[in-house]
PDB file of N, CA and C in Angstrom:
ATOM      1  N   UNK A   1       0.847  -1.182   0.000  1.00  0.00           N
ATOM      2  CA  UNK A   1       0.000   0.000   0.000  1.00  0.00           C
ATOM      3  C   UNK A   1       0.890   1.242   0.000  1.00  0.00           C
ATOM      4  N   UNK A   2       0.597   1.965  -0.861  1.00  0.00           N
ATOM      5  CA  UNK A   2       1.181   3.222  -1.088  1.00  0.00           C
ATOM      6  C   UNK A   2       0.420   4.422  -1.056  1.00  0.00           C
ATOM      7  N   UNK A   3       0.160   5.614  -0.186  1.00  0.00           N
ATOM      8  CA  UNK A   3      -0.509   6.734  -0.019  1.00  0.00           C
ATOM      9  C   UNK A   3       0.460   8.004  -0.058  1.00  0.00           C
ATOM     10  N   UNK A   4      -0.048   9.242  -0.313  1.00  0.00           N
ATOM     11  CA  UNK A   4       0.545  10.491   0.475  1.00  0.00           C
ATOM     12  C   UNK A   4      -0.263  10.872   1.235  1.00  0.00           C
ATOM     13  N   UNK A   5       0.319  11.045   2.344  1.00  0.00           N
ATOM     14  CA  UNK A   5      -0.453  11.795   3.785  1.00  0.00           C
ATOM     15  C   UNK A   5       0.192  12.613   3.927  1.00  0.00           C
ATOM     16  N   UNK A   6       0.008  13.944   4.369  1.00  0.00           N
ATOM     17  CA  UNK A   6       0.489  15.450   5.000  1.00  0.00           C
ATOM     18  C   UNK A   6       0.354  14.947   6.210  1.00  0.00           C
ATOM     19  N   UNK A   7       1.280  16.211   6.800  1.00  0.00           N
ATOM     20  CA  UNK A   7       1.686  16.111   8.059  1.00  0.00           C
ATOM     21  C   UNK A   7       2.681  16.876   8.317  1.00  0.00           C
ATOM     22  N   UNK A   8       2.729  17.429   9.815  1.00  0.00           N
ATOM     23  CA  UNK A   8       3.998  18.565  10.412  1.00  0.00           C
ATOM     24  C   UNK A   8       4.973  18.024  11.385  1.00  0.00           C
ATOM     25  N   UNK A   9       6.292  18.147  11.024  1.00  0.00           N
ATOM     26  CA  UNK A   9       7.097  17.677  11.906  1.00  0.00           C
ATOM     27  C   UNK A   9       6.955  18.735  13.341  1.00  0.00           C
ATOM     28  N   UNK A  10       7.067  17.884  14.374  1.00  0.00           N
ATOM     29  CA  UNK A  10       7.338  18.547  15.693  1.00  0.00           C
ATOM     30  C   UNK A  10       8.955  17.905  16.173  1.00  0.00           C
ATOM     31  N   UNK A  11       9.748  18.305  16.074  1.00  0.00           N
ATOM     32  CA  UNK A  11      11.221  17.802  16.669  1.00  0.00           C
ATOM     33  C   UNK A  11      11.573  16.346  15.951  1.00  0.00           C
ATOM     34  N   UNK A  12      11.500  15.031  16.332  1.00  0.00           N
ATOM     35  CA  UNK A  12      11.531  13.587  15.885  1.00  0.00           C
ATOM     36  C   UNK A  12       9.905  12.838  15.646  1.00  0.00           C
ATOM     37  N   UNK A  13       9.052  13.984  15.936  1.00  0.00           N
ATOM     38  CA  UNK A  13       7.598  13.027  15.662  1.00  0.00           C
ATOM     39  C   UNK A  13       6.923  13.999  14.363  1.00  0.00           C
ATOM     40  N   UNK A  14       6.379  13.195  13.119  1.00  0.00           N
ATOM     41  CA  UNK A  14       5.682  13.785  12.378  1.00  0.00           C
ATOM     42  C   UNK A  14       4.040  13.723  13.121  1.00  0.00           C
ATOM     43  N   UNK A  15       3.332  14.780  13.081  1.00  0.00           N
ATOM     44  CA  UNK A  15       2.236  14.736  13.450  1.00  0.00           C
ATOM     45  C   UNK A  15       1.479  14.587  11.724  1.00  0.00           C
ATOM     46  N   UNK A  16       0.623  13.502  11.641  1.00  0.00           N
ATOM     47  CA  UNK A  16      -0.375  13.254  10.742  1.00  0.00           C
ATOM     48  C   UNK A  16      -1.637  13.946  10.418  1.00  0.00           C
ATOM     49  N   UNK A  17      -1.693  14.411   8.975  1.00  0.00           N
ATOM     50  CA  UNK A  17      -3.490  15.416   8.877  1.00  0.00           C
ATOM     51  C   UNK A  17      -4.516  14.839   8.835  1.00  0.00           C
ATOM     52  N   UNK A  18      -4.109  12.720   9.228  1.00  0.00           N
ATOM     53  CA  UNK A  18      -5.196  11.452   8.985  1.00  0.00           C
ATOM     54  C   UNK A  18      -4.918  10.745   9.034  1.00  0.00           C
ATOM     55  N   UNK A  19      -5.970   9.684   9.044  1.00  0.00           N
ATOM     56  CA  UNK A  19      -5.134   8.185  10.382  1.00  0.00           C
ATOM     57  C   UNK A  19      -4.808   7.721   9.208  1.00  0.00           C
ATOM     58  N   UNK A  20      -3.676   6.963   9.459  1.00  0.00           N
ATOM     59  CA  UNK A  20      -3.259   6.203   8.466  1.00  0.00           C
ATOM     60  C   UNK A  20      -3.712   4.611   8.082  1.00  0.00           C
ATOM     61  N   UNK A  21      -4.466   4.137   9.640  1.00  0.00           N
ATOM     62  CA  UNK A  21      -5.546   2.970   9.113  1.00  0.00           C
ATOM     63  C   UNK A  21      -4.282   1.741   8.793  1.00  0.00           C
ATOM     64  N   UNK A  22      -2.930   2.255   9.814  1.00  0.00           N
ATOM     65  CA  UNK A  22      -2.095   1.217   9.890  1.00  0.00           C
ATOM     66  C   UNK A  22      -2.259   0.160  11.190  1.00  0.00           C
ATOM     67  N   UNK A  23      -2.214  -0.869  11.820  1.00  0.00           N
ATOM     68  CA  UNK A  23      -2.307  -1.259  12.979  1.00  0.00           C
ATOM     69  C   UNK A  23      -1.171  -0.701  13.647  1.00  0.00           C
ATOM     70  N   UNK A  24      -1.439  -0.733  15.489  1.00  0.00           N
ATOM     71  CA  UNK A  24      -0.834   0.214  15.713  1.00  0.00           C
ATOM     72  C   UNK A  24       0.485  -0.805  16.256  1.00  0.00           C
ATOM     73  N   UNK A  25       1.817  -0.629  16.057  1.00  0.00           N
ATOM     74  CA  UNK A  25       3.140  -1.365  16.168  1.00  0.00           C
ATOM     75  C   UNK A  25       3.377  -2.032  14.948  1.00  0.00           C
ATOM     76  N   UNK A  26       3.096  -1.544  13.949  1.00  0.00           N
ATOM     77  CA  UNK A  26       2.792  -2.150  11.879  1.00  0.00           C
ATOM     78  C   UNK A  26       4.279  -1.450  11.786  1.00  0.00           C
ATOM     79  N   UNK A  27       5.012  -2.008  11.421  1.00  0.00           N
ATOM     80  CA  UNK A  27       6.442  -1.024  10.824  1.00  0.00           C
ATOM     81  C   UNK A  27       5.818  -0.837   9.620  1.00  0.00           C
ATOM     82  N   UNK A  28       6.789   0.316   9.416  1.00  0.00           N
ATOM     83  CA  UNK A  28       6.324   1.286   7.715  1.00  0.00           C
ATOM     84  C   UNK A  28       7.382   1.827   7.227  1.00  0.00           C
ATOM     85  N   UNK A  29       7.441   2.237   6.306  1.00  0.00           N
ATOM     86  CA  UNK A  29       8.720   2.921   5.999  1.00  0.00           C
ATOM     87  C   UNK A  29       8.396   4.189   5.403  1.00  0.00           C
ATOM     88  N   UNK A  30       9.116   5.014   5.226  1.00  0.00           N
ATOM     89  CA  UNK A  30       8.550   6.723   5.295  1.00  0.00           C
ATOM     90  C   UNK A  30       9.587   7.439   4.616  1.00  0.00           C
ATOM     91  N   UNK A  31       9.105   7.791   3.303  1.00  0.00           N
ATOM     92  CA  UNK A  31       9.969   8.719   2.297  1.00  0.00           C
ATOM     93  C   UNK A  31       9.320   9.769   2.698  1.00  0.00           C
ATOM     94  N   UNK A  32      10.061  11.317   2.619  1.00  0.00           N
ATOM     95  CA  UNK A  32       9.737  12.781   3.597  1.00  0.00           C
ATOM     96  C   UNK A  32       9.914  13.699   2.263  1.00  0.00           C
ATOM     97  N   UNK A  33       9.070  14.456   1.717  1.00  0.00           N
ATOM     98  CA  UNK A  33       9.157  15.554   0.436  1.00  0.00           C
ATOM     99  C   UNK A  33       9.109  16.818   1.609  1.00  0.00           C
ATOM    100  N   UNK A  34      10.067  17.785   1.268  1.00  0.00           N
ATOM    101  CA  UNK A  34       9.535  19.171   1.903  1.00  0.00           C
ATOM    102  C   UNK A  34       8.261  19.975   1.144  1.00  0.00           C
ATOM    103  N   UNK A  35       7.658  20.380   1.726  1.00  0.00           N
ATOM    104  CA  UNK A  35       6.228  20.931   0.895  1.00  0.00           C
ATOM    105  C   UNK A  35       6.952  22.197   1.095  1.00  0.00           C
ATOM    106  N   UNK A  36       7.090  23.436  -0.009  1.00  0.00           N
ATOM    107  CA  UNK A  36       7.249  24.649   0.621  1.00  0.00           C
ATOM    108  C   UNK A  36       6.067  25.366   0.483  1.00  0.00           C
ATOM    109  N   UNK A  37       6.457  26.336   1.730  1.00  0.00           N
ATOM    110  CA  UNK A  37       5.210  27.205   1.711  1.00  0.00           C
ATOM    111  C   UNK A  37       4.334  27.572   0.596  1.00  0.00           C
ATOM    112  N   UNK A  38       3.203  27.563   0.377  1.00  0.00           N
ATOM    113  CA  UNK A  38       2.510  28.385  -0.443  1.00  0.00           C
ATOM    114  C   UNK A  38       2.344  29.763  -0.305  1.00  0.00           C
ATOM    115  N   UNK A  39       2.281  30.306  -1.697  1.00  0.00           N
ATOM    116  CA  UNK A  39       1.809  31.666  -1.688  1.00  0.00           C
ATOM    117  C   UNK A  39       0.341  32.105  -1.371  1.00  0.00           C
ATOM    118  N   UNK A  40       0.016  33.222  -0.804  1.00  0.00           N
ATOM    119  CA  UNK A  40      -1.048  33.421  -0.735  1.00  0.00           C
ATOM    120  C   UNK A  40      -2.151  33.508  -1.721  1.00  0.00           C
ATOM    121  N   UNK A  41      -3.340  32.922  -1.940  1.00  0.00           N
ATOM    122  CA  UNK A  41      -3.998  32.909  -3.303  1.00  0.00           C
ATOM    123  C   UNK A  41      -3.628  34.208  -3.954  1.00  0.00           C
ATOM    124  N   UNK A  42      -3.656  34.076  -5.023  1.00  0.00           N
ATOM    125  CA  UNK A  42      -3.686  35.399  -5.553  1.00  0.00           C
ATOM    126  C   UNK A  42      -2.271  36.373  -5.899  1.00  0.00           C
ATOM    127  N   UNK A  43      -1.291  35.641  -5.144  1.00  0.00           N
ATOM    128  CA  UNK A  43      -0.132  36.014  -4.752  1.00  0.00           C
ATOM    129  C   UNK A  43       0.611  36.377  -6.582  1.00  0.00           C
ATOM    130  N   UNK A  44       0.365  35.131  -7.502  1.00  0.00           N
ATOM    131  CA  UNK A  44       1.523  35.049  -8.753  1.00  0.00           C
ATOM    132  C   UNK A  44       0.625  36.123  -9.710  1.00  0.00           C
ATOM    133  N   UNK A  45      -1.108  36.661  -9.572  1.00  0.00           N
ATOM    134  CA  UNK A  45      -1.769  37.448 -10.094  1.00  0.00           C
ATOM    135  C   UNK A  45      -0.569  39.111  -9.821  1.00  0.00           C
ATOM    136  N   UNK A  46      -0.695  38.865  -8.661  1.00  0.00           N
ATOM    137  CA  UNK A  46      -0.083  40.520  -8.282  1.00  0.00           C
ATOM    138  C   UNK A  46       1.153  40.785  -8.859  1.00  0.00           C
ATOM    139  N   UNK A  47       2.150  39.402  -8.528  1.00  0.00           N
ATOM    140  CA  UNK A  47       3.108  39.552  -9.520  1.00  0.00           C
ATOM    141  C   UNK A  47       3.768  39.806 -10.731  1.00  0.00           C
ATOM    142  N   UNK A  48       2.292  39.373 -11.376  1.00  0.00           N
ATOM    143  CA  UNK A  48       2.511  39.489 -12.674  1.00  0.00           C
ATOM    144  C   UNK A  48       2.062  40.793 -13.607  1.00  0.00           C
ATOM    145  N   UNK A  49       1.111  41.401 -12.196  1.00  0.00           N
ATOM    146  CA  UNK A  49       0.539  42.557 -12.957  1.00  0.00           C
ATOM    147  C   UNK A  49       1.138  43.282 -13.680  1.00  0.00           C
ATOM    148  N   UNK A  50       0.990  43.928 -14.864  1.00  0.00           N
ATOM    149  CA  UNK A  50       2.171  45.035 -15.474  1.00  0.00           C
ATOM    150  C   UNK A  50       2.897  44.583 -16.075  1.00  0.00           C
ATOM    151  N   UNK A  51       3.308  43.306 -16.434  1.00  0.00           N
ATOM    152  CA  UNK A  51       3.951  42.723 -17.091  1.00  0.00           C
ATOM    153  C   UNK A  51       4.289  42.710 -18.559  1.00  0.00           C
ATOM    154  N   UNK A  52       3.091  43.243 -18.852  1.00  0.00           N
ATOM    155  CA  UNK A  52       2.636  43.804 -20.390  1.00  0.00           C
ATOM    156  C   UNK A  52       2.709  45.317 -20.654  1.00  0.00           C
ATOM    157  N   UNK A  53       3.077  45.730 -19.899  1.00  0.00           N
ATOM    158  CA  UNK A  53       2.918  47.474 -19.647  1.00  0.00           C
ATOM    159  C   UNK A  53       3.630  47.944 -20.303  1.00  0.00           C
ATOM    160  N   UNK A  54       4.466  47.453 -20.923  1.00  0.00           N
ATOM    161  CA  UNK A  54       5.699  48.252 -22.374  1.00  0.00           C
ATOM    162  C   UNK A  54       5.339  47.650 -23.517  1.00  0.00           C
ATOM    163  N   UNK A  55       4.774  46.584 -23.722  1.00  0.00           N
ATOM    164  CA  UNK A  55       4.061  46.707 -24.935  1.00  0.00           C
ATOM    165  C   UNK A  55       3.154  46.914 -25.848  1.00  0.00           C
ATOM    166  N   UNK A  56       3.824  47.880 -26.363  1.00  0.00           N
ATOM    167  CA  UNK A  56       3.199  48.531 -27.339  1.00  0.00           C
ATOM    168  C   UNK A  56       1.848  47.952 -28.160  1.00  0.00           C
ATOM    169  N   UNK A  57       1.567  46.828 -28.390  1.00  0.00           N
ATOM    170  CA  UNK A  57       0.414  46.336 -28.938  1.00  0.00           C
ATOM    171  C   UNK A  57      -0.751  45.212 -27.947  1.00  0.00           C
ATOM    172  N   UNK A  58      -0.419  45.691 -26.494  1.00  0.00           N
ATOM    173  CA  UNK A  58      -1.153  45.225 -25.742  1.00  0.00           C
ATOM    174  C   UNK A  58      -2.587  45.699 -25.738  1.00  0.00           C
ATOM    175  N   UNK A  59      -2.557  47.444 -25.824  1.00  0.00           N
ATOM    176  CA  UNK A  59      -3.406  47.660 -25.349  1.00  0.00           C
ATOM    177  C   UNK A  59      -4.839  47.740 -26.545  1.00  0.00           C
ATOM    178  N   UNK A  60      -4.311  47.802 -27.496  1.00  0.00           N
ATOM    179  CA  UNK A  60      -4.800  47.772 -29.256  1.00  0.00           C
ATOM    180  C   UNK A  60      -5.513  45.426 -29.099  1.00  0.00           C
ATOM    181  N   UNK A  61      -4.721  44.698 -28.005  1.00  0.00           N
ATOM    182  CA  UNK A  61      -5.250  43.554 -28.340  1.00  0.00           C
ATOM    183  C   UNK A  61      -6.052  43.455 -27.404  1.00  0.00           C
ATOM    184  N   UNK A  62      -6.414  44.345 -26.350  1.00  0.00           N
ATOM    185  CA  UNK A  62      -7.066  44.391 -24.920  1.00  0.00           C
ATOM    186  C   UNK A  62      -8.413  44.960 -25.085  1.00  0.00           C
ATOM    187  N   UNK A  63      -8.516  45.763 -26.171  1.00  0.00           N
ATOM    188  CA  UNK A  63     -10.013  47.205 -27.227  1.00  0.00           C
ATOM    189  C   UNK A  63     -10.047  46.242 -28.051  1.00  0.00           C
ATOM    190  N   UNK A  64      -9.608  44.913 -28.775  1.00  0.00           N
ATOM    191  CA  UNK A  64     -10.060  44.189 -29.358  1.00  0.00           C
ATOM    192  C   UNK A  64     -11.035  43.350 -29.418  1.00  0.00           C
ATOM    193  N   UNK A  65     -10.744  42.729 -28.088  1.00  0.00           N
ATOM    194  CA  UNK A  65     -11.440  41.587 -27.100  1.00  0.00           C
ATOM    195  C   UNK A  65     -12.194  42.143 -26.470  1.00  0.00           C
ATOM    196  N   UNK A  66     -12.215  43.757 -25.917  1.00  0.00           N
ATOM    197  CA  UNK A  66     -13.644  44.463 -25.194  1.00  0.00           C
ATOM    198  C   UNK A  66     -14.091  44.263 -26.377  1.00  0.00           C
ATOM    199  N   UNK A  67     -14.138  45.083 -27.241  1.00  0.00           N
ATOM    200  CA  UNK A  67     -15.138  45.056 -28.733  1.00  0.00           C
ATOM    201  C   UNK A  67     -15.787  43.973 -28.363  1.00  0.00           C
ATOM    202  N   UNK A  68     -15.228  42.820 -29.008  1.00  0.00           N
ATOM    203  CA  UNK A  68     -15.770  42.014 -29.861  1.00  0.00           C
ATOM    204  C   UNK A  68     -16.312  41.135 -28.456  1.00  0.00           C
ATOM    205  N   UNK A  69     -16.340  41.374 -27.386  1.00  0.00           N
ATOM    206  CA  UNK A  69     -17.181  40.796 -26.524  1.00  0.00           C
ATOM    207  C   UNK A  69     -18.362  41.757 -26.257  1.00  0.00           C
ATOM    208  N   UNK A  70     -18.374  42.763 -26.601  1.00  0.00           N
ATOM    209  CA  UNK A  70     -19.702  43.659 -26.541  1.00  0.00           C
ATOM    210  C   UNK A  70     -20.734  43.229 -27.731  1.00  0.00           C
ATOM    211  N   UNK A  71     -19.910  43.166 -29.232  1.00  0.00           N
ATOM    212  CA  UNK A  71     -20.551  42.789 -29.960  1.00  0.00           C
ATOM    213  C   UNK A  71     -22.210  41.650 -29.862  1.00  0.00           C
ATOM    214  N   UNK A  72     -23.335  41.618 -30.576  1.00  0.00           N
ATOM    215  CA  UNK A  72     -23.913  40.608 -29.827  1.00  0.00           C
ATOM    216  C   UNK A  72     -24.146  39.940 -30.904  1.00  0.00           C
ATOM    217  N   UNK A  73     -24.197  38.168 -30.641  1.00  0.00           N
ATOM    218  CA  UNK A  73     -23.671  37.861 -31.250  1.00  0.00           C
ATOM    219  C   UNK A  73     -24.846  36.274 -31.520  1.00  0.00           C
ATOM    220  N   UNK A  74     -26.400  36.576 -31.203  1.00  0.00           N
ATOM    221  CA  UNK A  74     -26.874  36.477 -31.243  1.00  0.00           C
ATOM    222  C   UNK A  74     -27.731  36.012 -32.386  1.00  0.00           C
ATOM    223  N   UNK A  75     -28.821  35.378 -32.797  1.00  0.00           N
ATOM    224  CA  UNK A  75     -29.183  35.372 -34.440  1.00  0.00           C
ATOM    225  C   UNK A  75     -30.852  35.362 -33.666  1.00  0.00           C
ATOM    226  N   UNK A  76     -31.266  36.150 -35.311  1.00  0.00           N
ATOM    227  CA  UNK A  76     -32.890  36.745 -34.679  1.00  0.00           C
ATOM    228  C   UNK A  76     -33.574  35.032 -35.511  1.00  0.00           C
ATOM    229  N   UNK A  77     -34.283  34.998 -34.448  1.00  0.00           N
ATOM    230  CA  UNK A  77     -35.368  33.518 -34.944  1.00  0.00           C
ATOM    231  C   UNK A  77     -36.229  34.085 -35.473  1.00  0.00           C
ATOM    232  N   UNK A  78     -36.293  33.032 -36.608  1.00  0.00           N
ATOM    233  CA  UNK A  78     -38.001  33.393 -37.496  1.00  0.00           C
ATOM    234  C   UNK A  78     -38.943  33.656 -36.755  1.00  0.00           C
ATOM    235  N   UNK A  79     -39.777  34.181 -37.568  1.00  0.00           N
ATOM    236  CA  UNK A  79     -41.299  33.956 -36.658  1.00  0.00           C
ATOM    237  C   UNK A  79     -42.093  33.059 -37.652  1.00  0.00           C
TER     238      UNK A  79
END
């Protein structure tokens, strides 16, 4: 049986986010990935803002896509 379970080290004991549904004195063996922190949602949005801000044909492809999403686009049914 092979799972990933999360969990936080405290000193030599990992504390578990769920039982593992092993019996209890079951040897196991335990490969350890560091998780790094996450960013806060939203975090790589802010980063990236402006990113486009020197080019020159951004803002000509940005009045494109308003347009043509205003456009309606609709078809009139017979009567």
């Amino acid at each position: 049986m092979t799972r990933t379970i999360h969990g936080v080290v405290h000193g030599k004991t990992i504390q578990l986010d769920e039982d593992l549904g092993v019996a209890e004195g079951q040897a196991v063996e335990v490969q350890v990935r560091v998780i790094t922190a996450a960013a806060n949602w939203g975090e790589g949005l802010r980063r990236c803002a402006g990113a486009l801000a020197d080019d020159p044909h951004w803002e000509a492809i940005m009045t494109e896509i308003y347009e043509d999403r205003k456009r309606d686009t609709r078809r009139e049914v017979p009567e």
